[in-house]
Protein backbone atom coordinates (compact mmCIF):
# COMPACT_ATOMS: atom_id res chain seq x y z
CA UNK A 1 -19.77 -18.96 7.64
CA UNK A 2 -15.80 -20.04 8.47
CA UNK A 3 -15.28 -19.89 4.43
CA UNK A 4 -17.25 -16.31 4.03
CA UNK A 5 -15.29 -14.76 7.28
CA UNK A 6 -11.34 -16.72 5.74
CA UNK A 7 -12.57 -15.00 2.37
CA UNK A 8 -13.40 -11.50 3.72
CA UNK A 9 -9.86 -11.82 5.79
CA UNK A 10 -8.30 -12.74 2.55
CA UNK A 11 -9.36 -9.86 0.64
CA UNK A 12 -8.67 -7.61 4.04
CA UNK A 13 -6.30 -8.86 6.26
CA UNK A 14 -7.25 -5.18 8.37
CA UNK A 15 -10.82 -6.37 8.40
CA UNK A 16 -11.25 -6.47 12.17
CA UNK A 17 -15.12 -7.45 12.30
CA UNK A 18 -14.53 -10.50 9.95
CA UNK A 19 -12.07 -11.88 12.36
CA UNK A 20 -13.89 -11.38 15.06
CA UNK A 21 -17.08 -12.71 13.54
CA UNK A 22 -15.28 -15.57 13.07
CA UNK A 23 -14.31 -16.18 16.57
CA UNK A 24 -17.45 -16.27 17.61
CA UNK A 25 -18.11 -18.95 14.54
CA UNK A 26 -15.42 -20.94 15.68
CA UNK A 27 -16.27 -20.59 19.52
CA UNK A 28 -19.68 -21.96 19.18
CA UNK A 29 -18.36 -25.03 17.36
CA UNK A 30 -16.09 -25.48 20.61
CA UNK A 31 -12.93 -24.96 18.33
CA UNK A 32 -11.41 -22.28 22.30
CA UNK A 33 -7.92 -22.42 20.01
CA UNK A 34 -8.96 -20.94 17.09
CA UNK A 35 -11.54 -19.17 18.88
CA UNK A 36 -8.89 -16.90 20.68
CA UNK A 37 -6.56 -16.98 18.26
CA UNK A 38 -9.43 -14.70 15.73
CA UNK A 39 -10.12 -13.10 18.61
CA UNK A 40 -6.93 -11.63 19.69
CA UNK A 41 -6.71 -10.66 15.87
CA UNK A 42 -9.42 -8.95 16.14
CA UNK A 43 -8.39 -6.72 19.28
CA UNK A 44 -5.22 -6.22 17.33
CA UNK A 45 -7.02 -4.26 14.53
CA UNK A 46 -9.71 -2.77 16.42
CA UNK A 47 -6.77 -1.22 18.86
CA UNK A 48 -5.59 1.02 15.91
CA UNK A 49 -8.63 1.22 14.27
CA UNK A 50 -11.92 1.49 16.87
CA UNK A 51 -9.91 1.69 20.21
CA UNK A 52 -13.83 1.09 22.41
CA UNK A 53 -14.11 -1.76 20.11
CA UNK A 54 -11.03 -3.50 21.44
CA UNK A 55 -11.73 -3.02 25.09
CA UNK A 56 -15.12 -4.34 25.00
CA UNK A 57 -14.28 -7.36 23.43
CA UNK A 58 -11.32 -7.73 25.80
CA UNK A 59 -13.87 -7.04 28.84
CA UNK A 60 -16.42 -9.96 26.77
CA UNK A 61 -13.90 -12.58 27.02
CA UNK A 62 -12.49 -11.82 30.45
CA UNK A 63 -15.84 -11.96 31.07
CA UNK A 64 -16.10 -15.38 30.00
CA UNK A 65 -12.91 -16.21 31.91
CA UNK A 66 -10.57 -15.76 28.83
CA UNK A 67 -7.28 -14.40 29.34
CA UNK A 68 -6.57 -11.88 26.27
């Protein structure tokens, strides 16, 4: 799944849902780092492109005790 999500971000580096796919990917293998780091990618591109998208993923991990 890491390969198909780093493909789909190569092809579009705006793809919001593949990096955010892949935080979840990387968070179940325990990989918090990475994890965040796709993550806060991810609420980068959703904030210009799907605003709602952004905050509930924000609200998600600060759910989870994240700080993003």
């Amino acid at each position: 799944a890491i390969a198909s999500y780093q493909q789909a971000i190569q092809l579009n580096p705006e793809y919001g849902e593949a990096y955010q796919n892949l935080g979840v990917v990387w968070l179940k293998l325990g990989n918090v780092d990475q994890s965040l780091s796709a993550f806060k990618k991810a609420i980068a591109l959703h904030e210009t492109h799907n605003p709602a998208e952004a905050q509930r993923l924000r609200q998600g991990l600060q759910a989870m005790g994240f700080q993003v």
